[in-house]
Protein backbone atom coordinates (compact mmCIF):
# COMPACT_ATOMS: atom_id res chain seq x y z
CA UNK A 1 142.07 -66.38 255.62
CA UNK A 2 142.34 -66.59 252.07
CA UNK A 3 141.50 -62.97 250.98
CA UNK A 4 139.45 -64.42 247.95
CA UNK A 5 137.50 -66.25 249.85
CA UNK A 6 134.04 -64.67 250.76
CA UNK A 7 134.64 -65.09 254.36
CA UNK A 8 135.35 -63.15 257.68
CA UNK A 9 137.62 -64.58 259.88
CA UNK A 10 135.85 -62.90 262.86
CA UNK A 11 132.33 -64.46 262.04
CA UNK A 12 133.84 -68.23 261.24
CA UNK A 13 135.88 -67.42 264.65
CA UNK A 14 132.99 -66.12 266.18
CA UNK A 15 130.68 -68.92 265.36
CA UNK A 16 133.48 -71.86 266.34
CA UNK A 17 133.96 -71.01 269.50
CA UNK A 18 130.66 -72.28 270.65
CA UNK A 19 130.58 -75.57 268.43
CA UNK A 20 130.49 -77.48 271.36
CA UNK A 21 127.42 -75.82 272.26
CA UNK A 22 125.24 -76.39 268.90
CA UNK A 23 122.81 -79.06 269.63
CA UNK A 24 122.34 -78.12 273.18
CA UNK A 25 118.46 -77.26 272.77
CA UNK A 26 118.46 -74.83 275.59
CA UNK A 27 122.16 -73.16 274.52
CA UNK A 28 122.84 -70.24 272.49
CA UNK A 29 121.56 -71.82 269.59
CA UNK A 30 118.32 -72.53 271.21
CA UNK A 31 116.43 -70.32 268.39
CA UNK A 32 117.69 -72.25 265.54
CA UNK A 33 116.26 -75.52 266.87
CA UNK A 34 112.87 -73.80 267.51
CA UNK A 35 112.80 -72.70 264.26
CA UNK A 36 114.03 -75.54 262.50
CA UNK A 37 110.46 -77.65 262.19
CA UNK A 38 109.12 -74.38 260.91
CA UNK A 39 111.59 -73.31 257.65
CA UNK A 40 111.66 -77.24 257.36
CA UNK A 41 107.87 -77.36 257.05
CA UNK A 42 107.74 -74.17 254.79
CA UNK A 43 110.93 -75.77 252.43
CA UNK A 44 108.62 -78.99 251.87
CA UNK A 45 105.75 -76.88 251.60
CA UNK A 46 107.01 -75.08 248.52
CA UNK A 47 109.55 -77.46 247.20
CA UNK A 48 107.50 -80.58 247.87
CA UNK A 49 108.79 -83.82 249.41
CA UNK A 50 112.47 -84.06 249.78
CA UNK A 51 112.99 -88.02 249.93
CA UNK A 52 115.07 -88.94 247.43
CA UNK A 53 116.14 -85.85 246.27
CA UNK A 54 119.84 -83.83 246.46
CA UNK A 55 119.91 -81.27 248.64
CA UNK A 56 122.71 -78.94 249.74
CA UNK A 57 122.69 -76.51 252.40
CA UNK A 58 125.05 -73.74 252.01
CA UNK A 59 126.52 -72.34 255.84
CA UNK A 60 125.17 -75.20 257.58
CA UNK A 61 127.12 -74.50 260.56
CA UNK A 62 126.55 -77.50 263.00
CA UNK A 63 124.08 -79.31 260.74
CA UNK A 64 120.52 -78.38 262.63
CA UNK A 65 118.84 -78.03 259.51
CA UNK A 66 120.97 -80.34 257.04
CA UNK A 67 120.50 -83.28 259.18
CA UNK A 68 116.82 -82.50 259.44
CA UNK A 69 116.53 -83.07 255.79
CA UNK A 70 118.32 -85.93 255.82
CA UNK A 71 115.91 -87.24 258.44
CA UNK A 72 113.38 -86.55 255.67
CA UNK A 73 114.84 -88.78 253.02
CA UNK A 74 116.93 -86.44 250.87
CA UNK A 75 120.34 -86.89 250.03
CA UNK A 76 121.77 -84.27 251.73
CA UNK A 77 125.21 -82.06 252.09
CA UNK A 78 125.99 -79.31 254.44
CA UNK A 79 128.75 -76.85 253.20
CA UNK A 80 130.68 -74.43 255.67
CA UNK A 81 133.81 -72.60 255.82
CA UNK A 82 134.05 -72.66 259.77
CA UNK A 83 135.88 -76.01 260.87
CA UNK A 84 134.81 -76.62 264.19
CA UNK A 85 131.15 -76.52 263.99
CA UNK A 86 131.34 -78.91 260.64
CA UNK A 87 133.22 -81.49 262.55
CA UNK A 88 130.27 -81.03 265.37
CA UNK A 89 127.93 -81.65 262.35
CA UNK A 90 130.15 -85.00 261.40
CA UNK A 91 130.23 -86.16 264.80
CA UNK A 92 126.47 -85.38 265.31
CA UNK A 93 125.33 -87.43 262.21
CA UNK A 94 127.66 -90.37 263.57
CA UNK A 95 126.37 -90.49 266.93
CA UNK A 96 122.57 -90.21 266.06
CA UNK A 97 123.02 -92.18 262.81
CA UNK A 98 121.58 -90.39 260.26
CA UNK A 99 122.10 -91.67 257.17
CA UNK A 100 122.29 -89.71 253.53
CA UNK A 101 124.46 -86.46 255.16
CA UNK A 102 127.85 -85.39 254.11
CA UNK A 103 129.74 -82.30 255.04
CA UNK A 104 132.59 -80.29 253.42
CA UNK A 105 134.86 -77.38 254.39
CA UNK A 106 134.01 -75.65 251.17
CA UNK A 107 132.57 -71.86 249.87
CA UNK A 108 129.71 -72.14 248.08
CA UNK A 109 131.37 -69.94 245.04
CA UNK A 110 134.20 -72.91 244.52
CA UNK A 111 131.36 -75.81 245.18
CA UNK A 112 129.56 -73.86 242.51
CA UNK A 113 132.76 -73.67 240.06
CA UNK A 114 132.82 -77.82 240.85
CA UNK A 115 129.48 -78.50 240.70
CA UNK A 116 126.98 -76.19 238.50
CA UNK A 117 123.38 -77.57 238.29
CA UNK A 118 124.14 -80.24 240.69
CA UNK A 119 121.17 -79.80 243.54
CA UNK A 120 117.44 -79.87 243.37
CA UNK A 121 117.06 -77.69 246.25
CA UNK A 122 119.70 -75.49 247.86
CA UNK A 123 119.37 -73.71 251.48
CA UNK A 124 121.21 -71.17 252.75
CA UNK A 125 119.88 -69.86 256.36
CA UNK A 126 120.96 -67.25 258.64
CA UNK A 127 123.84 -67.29 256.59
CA UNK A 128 124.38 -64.31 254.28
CA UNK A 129 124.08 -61.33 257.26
CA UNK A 130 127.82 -63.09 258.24
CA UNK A 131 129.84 -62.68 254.58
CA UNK A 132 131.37 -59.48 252.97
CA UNK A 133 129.71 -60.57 249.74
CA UNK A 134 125.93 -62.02 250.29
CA UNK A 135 125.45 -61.23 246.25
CA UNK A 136 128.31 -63.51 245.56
CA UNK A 137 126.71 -66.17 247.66
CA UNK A 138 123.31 -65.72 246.32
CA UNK A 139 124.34 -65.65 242.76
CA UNK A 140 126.86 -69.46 243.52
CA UNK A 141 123.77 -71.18 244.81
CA UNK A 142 121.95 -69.93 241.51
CA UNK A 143 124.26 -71.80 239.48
CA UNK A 144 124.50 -74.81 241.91
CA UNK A 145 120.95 -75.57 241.55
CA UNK A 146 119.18 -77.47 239.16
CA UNK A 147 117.14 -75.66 236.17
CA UNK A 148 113.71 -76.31 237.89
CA UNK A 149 115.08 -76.64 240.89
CA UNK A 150 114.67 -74.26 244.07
CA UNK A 151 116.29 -72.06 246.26
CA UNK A 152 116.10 -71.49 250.14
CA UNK A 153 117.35 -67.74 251.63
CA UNK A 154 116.66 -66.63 255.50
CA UNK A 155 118.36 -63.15 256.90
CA UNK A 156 117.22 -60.14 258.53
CA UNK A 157 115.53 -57.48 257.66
CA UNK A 158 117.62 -53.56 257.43
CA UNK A 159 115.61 -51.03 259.33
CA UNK A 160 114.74 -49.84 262.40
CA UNK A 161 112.31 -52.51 263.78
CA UNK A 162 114.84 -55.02 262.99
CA UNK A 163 117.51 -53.31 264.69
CA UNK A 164 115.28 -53.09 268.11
CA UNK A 165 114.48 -56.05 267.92
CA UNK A 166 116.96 -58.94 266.85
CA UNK A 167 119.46 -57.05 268.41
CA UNK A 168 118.68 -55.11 271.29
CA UNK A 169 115.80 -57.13 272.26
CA UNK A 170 117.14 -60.52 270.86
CA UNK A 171 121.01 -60.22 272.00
CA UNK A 172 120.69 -57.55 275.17
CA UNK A 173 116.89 -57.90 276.22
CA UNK A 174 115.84 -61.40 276.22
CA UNK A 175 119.30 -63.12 275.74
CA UNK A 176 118.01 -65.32 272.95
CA UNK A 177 121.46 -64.72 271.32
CA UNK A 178 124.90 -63.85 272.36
CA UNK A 179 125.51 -60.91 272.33
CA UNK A 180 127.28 -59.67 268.97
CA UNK A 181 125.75 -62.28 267.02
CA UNK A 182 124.76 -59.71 264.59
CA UNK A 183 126.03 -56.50 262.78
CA UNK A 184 123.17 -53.89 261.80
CA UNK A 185 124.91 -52.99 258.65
CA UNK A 186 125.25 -56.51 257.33
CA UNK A 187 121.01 -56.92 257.70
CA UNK A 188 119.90 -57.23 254.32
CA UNK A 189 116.52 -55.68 252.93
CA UNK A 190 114.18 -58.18 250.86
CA UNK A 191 113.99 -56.02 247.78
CA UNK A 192 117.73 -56.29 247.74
CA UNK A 193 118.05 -59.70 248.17
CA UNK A 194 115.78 -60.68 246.06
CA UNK A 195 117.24 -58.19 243.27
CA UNK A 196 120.50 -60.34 243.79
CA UNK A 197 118.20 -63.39 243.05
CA UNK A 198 117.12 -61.81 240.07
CA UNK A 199 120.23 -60.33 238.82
CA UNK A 200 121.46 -64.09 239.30
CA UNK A 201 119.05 -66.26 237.25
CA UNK A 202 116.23 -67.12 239.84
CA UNK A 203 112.24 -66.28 239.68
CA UNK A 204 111.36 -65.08 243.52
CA UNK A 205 107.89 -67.17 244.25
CA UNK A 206 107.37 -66.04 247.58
CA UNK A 207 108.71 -63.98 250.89
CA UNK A 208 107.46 -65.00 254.53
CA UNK A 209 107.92 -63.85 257.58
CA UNK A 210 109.29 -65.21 260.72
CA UNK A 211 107.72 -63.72 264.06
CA UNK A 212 108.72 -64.39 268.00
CA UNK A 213 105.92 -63.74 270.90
CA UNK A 214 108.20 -63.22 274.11
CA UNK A 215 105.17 -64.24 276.05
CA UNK A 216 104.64 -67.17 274.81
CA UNK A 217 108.67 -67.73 273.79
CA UNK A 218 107.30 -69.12 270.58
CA UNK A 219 108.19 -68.41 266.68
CA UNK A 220 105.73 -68.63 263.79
CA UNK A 221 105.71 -68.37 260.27
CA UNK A 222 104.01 -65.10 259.09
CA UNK A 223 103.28 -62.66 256.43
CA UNK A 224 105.15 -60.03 258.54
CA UNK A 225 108.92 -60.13 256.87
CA UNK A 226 110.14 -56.65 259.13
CA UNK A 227 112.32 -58.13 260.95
CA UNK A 228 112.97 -62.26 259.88
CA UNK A 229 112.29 -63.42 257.06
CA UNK A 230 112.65 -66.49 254.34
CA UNK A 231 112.67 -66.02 250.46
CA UNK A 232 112.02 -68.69 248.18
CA UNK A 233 113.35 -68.71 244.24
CA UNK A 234 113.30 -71.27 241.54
CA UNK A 235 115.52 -71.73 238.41
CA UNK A 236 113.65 -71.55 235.01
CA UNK A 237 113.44 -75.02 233.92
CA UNK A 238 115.61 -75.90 230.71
């Protein structure tokens, strides 16, 4: 692994090894598809309509969400550093036919040294707990955006709740994940992510929560942002 690259070789490793197993709906990525209507909703919600408009969605691992808003008319390209799970993505889009979705084996700090200003919305999802340097890839998707244009973060929350929770209950307890999905340390507190936001050029509009009722095995948008949550920023228009 390149060492300037703002990558770990144990999470793209990590992640790759179950490519194969990324649009099974009942596999270990089951909680990204049953969240995937919901951060979709909230994205159009706030952003408005994506038809027709260039999107790019930074760590889209095997394209769940990317292909999604490409589904919804947009223009769309998924960016990842892990090569197995983009060619999953590729072979995805092929299959099901999705038009207006690209993918690249790229970081988003050399996309953003290509391409400043480029996107009217950028995404970046359960991506930033997985890199040494989540600043870095905050402050990249700041410049690839458009002035006006928004920005899309989801992580985990740093604290105790969080902790039980989307690891012991999510990983160990209820098996949602595999185990050693996640790293406590790398869990990222909203008033520091959005002070990366800040420090990068981007006005934070609005935190939500994301919420899971083992009952009822169902996830739900929510004011509640202890454990997951979304952050949505915009670029002052020029």
């Amino acid at each position: 692994m390149d060492a300037k690259l703002n990558a770990d070789a144990a999470e793209l490793a990590k992640f790759s090894e179950l490519a194969h197993r990324w649009w099974d709906p009942a596999g270990e990525f089951r909680p990204l598809h049953q969240i995937n209507p919901l951060r979709l909703g909230w994205i159009e919600e706030v952003a408005g309509p994506l038809r027709e408009r260039d999107v790019l969605d930074v760590g889209c691992g095997g394209g769940i969400l990317a292909e999604a808003m490409a589904r919804r008319g947009a223009r769309v390209l998924g960016i990842d550093l892990a090569d197995k799970p983009l060619k999953v993505a590729q072979l995805h889009a092929l299959e099901q036919q999705v038009a207006g979705v690209r993918y690249q084996a790229i970081s988003a700090e050399q996309l953003a040294a290509q391409q400043p200003a480029t996107f009217d919305v950028v995404t970046c999802m359960e991506m930033l707990e997985h890199v040494p340097d989540p600043a870095s890839v905050v402050a990249a998707c700041a410049t690839l955006v458009k002035p006006g244009g928004w920005v899309f973060f989801s992580t985990l929350n740093r604290n105790p709740k969080a902790f039980l929770l989307a690891i012991v209950g999510a990983e160990y307890v209820l098996r949602l994940l595999p185990r050693g999905t996640h790293e406590y340390r790398r869990f990222i507190r909203p008033s520091e992510l959005a002070q990366w936001a800040r420090q990068a050029g981007l006005d934070v509009t609005q935190l939500m929560g994301l919420t899971y009722n083992p009952l009822t095995q169902r996830f739900a948008l929510a004011r509640d942002t202890s454990v997951n949550y979304l952050l949505a920023a915009r670029r002052e228009a020029a």
